[in-house]
Protein backbone atom coordinates (compact mmCIF):
# COMPACT_ATOMS: atom_id res chain seq x y z
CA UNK A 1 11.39 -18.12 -16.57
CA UNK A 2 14.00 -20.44 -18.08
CA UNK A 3 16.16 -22.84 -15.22
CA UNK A 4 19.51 -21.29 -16.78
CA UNK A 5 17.38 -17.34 -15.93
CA UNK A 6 16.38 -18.74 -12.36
CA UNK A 7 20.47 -20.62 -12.23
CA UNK A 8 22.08 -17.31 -12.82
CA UNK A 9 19.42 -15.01 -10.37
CA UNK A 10 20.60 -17.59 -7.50
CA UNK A 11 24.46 -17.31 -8.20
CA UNK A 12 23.95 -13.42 -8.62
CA UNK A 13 22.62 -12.94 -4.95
CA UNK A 14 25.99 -14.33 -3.96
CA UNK A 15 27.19 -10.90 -5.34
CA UNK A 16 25.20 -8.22 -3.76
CA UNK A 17 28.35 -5.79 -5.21
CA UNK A 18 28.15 -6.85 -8.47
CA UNK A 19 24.42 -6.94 -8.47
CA UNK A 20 24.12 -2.97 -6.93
CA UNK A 21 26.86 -2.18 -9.70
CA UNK A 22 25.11 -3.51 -12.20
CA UNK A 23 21.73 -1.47 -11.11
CA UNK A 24 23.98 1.75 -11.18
CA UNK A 25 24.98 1.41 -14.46
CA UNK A 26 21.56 0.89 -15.55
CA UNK A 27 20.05 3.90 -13.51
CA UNK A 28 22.51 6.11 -14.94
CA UNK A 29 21.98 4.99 -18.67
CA UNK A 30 18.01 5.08 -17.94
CA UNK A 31 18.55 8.92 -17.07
CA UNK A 32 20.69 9.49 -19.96
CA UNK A 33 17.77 7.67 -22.26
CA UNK A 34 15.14 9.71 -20.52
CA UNK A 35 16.86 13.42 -21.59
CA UNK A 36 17.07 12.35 -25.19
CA UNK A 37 14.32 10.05 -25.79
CA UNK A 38 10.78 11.12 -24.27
CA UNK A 39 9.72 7.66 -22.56
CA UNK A 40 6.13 6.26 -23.39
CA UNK A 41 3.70 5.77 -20.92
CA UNK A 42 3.52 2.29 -19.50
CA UNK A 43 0.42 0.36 -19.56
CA UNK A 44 -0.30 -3.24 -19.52
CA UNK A 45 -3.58 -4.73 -20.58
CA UNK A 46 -5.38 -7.71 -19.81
CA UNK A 47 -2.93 -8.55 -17.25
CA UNK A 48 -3.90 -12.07 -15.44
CA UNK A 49 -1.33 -12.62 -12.61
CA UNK A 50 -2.74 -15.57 -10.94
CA UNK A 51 -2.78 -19.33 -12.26
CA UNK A 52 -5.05 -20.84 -15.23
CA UNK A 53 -6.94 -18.89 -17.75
CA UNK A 54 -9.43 -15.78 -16.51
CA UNK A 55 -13.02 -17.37 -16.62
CA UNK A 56 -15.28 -16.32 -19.50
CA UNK A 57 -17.40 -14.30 -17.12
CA UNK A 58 -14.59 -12.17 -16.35
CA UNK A 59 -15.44 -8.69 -15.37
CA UNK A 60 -12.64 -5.88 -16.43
CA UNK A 61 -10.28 -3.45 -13.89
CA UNK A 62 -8.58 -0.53 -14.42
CA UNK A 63 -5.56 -0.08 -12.02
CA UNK A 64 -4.17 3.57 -11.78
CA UNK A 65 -1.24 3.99 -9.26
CA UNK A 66 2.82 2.53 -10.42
CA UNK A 67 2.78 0.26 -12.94
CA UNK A 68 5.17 -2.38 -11.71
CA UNK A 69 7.86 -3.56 -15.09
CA UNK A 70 5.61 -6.83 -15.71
CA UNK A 71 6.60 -9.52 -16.61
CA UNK A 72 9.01 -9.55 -13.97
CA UNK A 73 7.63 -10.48 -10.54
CA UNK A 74 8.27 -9.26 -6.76
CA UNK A 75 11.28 -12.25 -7.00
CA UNK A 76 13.20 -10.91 -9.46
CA UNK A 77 15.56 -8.74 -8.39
CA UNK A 78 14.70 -5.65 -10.67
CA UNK A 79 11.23 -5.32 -9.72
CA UNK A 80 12.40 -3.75 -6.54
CA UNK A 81 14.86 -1.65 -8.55
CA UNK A 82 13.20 1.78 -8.11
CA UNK A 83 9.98 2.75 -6.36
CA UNK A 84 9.38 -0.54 -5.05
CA UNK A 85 6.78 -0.48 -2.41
CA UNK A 86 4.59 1.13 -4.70
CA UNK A 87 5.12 -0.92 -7.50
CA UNK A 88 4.56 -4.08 -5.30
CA UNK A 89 1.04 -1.95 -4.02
CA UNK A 90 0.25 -2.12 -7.91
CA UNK A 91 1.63 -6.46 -8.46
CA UNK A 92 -0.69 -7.45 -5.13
CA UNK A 93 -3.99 -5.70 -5.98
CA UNK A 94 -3.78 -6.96 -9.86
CA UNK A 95 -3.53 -10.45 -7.98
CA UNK A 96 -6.06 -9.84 -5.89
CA UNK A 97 -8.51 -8.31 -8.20
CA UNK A 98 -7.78 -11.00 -10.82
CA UNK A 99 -8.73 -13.31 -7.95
CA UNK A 100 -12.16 -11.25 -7.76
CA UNK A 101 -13.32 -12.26 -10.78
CA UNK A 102 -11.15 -9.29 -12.81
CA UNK A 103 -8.99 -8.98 -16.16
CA UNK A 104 -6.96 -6.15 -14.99
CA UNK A 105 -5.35 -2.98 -17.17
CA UNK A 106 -2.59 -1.41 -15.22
CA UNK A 107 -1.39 2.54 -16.02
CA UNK A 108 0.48 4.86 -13.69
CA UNK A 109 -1.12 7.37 -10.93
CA UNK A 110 -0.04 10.70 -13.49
CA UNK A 111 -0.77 8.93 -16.96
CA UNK A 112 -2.41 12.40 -18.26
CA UNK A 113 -2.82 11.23 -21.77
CA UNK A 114 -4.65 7.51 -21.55
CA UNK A 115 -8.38 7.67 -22.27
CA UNK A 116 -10.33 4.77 -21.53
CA UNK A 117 -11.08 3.13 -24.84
CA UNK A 118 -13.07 -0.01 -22.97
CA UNK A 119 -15.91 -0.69 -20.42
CA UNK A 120 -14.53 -1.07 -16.98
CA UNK A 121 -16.35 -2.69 -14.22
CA UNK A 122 -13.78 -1.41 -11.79
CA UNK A 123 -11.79 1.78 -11.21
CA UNK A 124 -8.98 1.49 -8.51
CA UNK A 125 -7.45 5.13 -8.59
CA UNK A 126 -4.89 7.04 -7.02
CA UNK A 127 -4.11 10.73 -6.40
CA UNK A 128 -6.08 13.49 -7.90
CA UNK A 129 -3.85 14.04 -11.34
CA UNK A 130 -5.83 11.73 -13.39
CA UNK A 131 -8.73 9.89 -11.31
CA UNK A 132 -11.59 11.99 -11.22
CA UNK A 133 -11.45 13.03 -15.35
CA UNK A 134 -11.27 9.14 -15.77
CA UNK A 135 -14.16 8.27 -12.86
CA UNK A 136 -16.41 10.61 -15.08
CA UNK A 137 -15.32 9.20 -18.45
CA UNK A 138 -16.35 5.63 -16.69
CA UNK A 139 -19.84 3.89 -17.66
CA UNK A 140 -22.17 5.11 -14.13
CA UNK A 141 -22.20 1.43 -13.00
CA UNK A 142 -18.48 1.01 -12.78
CA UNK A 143 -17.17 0.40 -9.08
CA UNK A 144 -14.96 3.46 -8.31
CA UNK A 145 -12.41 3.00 -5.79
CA UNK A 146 -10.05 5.34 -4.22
CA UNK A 147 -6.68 4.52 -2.95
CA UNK A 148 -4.50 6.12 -0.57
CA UNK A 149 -0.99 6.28 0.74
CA UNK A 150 -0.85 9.89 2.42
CA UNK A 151 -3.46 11.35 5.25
CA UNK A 152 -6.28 13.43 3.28
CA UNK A 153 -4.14 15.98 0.93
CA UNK A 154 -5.53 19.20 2.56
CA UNK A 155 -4.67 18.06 5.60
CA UNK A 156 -1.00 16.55 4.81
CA UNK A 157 -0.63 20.17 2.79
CA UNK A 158 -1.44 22.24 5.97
CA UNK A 159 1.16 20.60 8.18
CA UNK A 160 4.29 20.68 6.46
CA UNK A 161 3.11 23.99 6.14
CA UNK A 162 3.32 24.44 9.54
CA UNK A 163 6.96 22.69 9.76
CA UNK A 164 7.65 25.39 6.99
CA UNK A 165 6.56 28.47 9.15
CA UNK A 166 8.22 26.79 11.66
CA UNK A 167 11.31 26.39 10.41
CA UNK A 168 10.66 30.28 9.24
CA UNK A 169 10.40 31.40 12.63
CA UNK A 170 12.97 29.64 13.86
CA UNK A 171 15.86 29.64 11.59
CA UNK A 172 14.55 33.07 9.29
CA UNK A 173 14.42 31.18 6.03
CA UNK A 174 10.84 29.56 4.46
CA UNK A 175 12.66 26.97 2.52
CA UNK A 176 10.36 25.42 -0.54
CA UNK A 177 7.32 22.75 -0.16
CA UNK A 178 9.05 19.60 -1.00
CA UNK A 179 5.77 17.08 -0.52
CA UNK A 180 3.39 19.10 -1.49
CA UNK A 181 0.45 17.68 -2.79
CA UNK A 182 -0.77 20.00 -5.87
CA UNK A 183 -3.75 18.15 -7.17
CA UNK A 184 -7.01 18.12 -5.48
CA UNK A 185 -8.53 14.91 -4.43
CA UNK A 186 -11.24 15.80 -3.38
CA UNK A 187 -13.72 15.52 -6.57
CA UNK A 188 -11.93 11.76 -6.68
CA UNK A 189 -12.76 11.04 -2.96
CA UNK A 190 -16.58 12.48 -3.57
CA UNK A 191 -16.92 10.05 -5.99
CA UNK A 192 -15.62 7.32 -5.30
CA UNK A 193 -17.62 4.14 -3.74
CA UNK A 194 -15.15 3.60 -0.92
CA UNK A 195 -11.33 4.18 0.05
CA UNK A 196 -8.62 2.11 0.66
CA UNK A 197 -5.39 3.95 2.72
CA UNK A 198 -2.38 2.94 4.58
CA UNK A 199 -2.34 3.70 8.02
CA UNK A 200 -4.48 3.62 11.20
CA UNK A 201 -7.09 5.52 13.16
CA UNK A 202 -5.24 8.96 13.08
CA UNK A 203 -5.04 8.78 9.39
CA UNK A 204 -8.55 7.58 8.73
CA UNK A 205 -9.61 10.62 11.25
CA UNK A 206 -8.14 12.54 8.69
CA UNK A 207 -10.94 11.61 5.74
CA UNK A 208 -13.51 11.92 8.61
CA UNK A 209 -15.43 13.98 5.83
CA UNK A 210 -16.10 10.77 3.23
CA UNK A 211 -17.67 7.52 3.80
CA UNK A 212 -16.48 4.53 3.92
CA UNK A 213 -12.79 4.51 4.78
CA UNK A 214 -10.88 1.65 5.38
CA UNK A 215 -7.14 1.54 6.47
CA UNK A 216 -4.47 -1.17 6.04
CA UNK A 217 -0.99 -1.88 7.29
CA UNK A 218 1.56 -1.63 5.16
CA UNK A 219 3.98 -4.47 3.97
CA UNK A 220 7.50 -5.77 4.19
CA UNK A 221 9.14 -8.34 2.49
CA UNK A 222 10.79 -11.11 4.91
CA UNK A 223 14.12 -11.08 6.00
CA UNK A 224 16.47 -14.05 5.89
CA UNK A 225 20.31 -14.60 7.34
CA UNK A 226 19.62 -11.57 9.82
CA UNK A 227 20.60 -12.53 13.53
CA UNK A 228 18.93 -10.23 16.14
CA UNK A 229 20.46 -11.64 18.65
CA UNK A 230 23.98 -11.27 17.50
CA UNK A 231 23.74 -7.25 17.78
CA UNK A 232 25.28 -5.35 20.29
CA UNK A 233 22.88 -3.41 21.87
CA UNK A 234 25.35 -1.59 24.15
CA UNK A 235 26.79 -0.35 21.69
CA UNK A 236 23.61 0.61 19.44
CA UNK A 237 21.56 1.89 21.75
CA UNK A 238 23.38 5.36 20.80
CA UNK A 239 22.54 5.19 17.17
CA UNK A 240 19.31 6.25 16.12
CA UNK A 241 18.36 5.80 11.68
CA UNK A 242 16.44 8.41 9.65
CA UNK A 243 16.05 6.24 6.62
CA UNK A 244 13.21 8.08 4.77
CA UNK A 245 12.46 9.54 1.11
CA UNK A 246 12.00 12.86 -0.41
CA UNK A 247 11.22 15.71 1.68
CA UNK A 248 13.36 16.73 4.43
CA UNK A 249 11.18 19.32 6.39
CA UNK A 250 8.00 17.21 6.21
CA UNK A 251 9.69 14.09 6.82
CA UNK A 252 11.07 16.25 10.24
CA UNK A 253 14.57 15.74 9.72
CA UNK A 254 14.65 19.81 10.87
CA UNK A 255 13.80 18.16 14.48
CA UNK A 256 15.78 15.64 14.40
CA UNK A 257 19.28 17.60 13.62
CA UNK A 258 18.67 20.35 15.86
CA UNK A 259 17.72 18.01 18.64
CA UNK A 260 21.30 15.49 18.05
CA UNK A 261 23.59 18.61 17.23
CA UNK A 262 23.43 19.64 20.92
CA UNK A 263 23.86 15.70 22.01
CA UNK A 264 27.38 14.23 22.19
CA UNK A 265 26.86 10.30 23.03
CA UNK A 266 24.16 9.48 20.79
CA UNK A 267 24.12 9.24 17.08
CA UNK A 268 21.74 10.27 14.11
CA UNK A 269 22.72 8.40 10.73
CA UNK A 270 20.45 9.77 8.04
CA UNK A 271 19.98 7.91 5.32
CA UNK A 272 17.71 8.90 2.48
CA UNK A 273 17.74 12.11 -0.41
CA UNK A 274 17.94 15.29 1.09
CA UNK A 275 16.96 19.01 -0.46
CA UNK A 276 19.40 21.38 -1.86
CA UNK A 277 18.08 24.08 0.37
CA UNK A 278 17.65 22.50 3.06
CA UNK A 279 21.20 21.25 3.05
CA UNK A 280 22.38 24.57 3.03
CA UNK A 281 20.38 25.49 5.68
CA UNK A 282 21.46 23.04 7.90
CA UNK A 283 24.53 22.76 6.72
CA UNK A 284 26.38 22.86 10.17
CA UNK A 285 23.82 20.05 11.91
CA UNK A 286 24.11 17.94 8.50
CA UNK A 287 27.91 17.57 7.78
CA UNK A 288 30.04 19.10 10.37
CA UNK A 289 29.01 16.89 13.54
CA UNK A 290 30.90 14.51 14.66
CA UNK A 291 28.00 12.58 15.91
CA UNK A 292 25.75 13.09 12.73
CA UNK A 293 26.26 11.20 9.37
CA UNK A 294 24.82 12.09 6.48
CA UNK A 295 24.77 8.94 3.71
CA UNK A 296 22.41 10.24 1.37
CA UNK A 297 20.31 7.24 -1.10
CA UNK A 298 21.06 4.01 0.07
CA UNK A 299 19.81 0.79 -1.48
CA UNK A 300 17.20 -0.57 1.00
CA UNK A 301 19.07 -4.47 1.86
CA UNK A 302 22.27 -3.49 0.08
CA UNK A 303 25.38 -3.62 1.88
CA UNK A 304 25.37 -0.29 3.22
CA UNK A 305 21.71 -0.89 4.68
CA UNK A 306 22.37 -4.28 6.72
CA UNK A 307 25.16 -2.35 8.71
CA UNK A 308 22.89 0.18 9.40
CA UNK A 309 21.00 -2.12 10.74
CA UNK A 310 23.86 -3.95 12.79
CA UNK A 311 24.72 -0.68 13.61
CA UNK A 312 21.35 0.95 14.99
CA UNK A 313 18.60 0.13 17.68
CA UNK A 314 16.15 2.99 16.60
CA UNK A 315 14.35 4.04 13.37
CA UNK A 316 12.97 7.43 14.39
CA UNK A 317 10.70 9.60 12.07
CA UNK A 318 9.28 12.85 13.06
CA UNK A 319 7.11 13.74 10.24
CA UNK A 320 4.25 15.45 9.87
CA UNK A 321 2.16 13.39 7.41
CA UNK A 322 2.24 9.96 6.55
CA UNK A 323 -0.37 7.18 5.15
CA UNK A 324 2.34 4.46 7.04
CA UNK A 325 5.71 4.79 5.79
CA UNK A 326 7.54 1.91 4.53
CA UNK A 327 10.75 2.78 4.98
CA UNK A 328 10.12 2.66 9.21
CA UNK A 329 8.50 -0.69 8.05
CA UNK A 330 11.04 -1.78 6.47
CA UNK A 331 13.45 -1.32 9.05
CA UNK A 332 11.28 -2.77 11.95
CA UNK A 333 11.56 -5.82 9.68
CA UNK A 334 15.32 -5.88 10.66
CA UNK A 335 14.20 -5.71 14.13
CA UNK A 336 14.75 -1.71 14.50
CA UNK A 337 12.49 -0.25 17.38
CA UNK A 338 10.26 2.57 15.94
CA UNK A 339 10.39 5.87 17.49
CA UNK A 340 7.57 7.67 15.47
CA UNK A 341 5.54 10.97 15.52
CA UNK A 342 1.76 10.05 15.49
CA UNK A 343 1.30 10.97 11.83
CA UNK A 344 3.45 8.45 11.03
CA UNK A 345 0.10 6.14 10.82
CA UNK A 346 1.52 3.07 13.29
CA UNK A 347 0.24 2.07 16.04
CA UNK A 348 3.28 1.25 18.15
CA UNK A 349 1.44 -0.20 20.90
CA UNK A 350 4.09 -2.59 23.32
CA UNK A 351 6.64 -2.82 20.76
CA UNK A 352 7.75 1.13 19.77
CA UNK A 353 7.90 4.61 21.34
CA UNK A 354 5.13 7.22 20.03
CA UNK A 355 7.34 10.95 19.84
CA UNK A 356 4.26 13.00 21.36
CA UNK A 357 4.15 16.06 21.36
CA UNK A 358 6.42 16.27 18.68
CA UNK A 359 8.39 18.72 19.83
CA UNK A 360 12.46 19.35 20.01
CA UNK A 361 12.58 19.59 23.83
CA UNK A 362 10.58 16.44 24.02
CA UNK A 363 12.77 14.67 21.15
CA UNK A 364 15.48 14.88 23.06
CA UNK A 365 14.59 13.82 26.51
CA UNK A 366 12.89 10.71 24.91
CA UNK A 367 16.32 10.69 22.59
CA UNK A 368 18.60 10.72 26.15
CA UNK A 369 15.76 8.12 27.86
CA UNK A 370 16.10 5.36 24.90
CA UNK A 371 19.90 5.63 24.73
CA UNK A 372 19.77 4.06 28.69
CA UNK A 373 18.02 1.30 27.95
CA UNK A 374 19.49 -2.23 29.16
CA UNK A 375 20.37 -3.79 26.54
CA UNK A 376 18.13 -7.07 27.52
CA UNK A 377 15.09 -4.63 26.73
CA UNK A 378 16.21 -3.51 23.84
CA UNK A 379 17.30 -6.99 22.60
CA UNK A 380 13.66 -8.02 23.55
CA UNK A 381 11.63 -5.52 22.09
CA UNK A 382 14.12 -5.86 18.52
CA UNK A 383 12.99 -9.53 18.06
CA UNK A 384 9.22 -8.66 19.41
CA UNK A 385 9.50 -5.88 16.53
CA UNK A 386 10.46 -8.40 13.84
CA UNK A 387 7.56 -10.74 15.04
CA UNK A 388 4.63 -7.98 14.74
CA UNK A 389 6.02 -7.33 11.02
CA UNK A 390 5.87 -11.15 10.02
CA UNK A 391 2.60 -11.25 11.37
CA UNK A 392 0.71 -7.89 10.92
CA UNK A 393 3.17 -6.15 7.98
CA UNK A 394 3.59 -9.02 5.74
CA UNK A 395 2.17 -9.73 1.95
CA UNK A 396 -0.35 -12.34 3.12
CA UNK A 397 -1.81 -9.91 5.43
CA UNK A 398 -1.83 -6.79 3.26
CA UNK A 399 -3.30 -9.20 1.03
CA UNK A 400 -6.06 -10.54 3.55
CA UNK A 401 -6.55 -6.64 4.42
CA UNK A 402 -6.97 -5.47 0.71
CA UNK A 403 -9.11 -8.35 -0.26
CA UNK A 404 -11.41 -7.60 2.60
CA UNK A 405 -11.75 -3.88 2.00
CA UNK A 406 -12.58 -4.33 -1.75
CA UNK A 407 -14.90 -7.03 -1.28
CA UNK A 408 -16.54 -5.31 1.70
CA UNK A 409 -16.52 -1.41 -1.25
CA UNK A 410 -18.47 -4.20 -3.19
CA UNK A 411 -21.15 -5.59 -1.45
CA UNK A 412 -22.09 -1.75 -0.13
CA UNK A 413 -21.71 -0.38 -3.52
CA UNK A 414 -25.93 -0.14 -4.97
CA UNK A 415 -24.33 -0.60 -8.54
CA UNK A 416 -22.18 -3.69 -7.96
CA UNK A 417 -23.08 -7.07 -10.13
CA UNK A 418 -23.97 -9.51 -7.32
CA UNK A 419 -24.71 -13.46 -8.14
CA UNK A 420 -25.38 -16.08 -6.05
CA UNK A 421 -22.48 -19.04 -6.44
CA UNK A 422 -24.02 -22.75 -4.99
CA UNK A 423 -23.67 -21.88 -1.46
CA UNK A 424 -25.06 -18.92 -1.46
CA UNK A 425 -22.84 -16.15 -0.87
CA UNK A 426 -22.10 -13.22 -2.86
CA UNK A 427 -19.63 -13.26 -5.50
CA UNK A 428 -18.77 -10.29 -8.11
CA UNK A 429 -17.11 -12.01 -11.09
């Protein structure tokens, strides 16, 4: 990138207004581009992300998940424009692989019309739309390699189920699935030589059924010009953040209003895209109470975000299945306090508050418990928060994580390409 490209990025961050503007405008005319134009797949070959030239013994990866909008990188400020998590997921294991010895092709997760014209040595794939027609169009010595953000699909499908019967019983309405997951993995997951998942032991218990499993904390970019210590955790104490994505009932956001409409004190801002039938099912919980505010999308470390996170001392999430969300992640980088159901996939340990059972009775005694709180405690635990994401949620570790997992899917795979470098250990370039 030129200086006068990098000059104008800097002044632009001054700007955050102008900048989110400027991202509307484009959103809008993508969507208007998309109804009249049918967009092309994207796919980048022989992408090389790391410094100097690949070596001439370089091996060849296919990379199947969210093709991140190369050539930008995770600095600029429009890779994190839409989808960015998974995206950056995509940027970090092209690095790592091209690190491995790998020239790396890069298509997206539901590309249903790319056929692989070359001879890959390596298959990282992702949900069951496309992987296992590719895995058998593969040479039988390529390296197949699963990866996964949710718990196992038959699993994550059963229990929003259950929220949806649930719901049923409760309120007399099944609304729609709205995470679904439609496409079996399982032929994928047979075949492939090991998987690669966010989360921790619950989710890995989850793909007890395949071998080789290995699960990885998700990541969080760092946060600068954010003062912990300048919140008022009297005051936030009472406010509790539902910052999530799609998916309302699986997400538990059904829990969450019924358990704050009958609370008066304490707060509920939600924060994230909600269902047209759920709305109108919860209609009452959702817009009419004083203490519940719905904001719909909001720009994760736009303006409305930061006072969210001024404003709150909780992230809570009662969902039902999870690989490890990043929006809780995301928020604990802020210094938010995690109040999670287990199938969120983190392991809270000394620095959250595990919602078990996850149940509305038990919601809201732990709900009325964490709004009296000294504030000394809660200003503790906020800044212990941020330090567990620099350390254990941060690129370099994801990346240390990753690396380890592939390498490790490598040197058990029977048909991996092993030499010898001059000291002796394994390499697979």
């Amino acid at each position: 990138m030129s200086g006068t490209g990098q000059s104008l990025r800097k002044r632009l961050k001054r700007y955050p207004l102008l900048v989110e503007s400027w991202h509307w405008v484009q959103d809008k005319a993508r969507i208007v581009r998309t109804a009249i134009i049918k967009p092309k797949p994207i796919r980048f070959f022989d992408v090389y992300l790391v410094e100097g030239l690949p070596p001439a013994s370089a091996r060849r990866a296919l990379v199947a998940y969210v093709a991140p909008p190369l050539p930008c990188t995770p600095e600029d400020p429009m890779f994190f424009f839409d989808r960015s998590i998974y995206m950056w997921h995509t940027y970090v294991v092209a690095q790592i692989l091209n690190r491995l010895g790998y020239i790396v092709d890069l298509i997206n997760w539901n590309d249903t019309k790319f056929l692989p014209k070359r001879n890959y040595d390596l298959y990282f794939a992702h949900g069951g739309m496309i992987s296992e027609k590719i895995m058998d169009l593969l040479s039988p010595s390529a390296v197949r390699i699963y990866w996964t953000s949710i718990m196992y699909w038959q699993y994550h499908n059963d229990e929003e189920l259950k929220r949806l019967r649930a719901i049923e019983a409760r309120r007399g309405v099944m609304l729609p699935v709205d995470r679904f997951v439609h496409h079996s993995e399982d032929g994928a997951l047979s075949k492939a030589h090991g998987i690669i998942g966010l989360g921790n032991h619950f989710i890995r218990e989850t793909y007890r059924d395949f071998p080789n499993v290995t699960m990885v904390n998700n990541m969080a970019r760092p946060v600068d010009g954010f003062e912990t210590e300048s919140k008022d955790f009297r005051f936030s104490r009472d406010h509790f953040l539902y910052f999530a994505g799609a998916g309302a009932v699986q997400k538990g956001l059904d829990l969450l209003l019924e358990v704050f409409a009958e609370l008066e004190h304490q707060h509920l801002w939600v924060a994230g895209p909600v269902e047209s039938e759920f709305i109108e099912l919860y209609r009452s919980e959702l817009l009419e109470r004083p203490n519940i505010h719905f904001l719909g999308i909001i720009r994760p470390r736009g303006p409305d975000f930061l006072s969210l996170m001024q404003k709150c001392c909780y992230v809570i999430s009662a969902s039902s299945g999870e690989g490890q969300p990043h929006s809780v992640i995301e928020c604990m980088a802020y210094g938010l306090i995690p109040v999670v159901s287990v199938p969120n996939g983190i392991d809270v340990e000394d620095f959250g508050v595990m919602i078990e059972p996850c149940a509305i009775d038990h919601v809201s005694g732990l709900v009325a418990t964490l709004a009296n709180w000294d504030p000394e405690r809660c200003l503790a635990l906020s800044t212990h928060v941020r330090d567990v994401v620099a350390e254990k949620y941060s690129e370099a570790a994801f990346t240390r994580n990753v690396t380890a997992a592939i390498e490790s899917i490598l040197a058990d795979s029977p048909i991996a390409a092993r030499t010898s470098d001059a000291s002796g250990s394994q390499s697979y370039a």
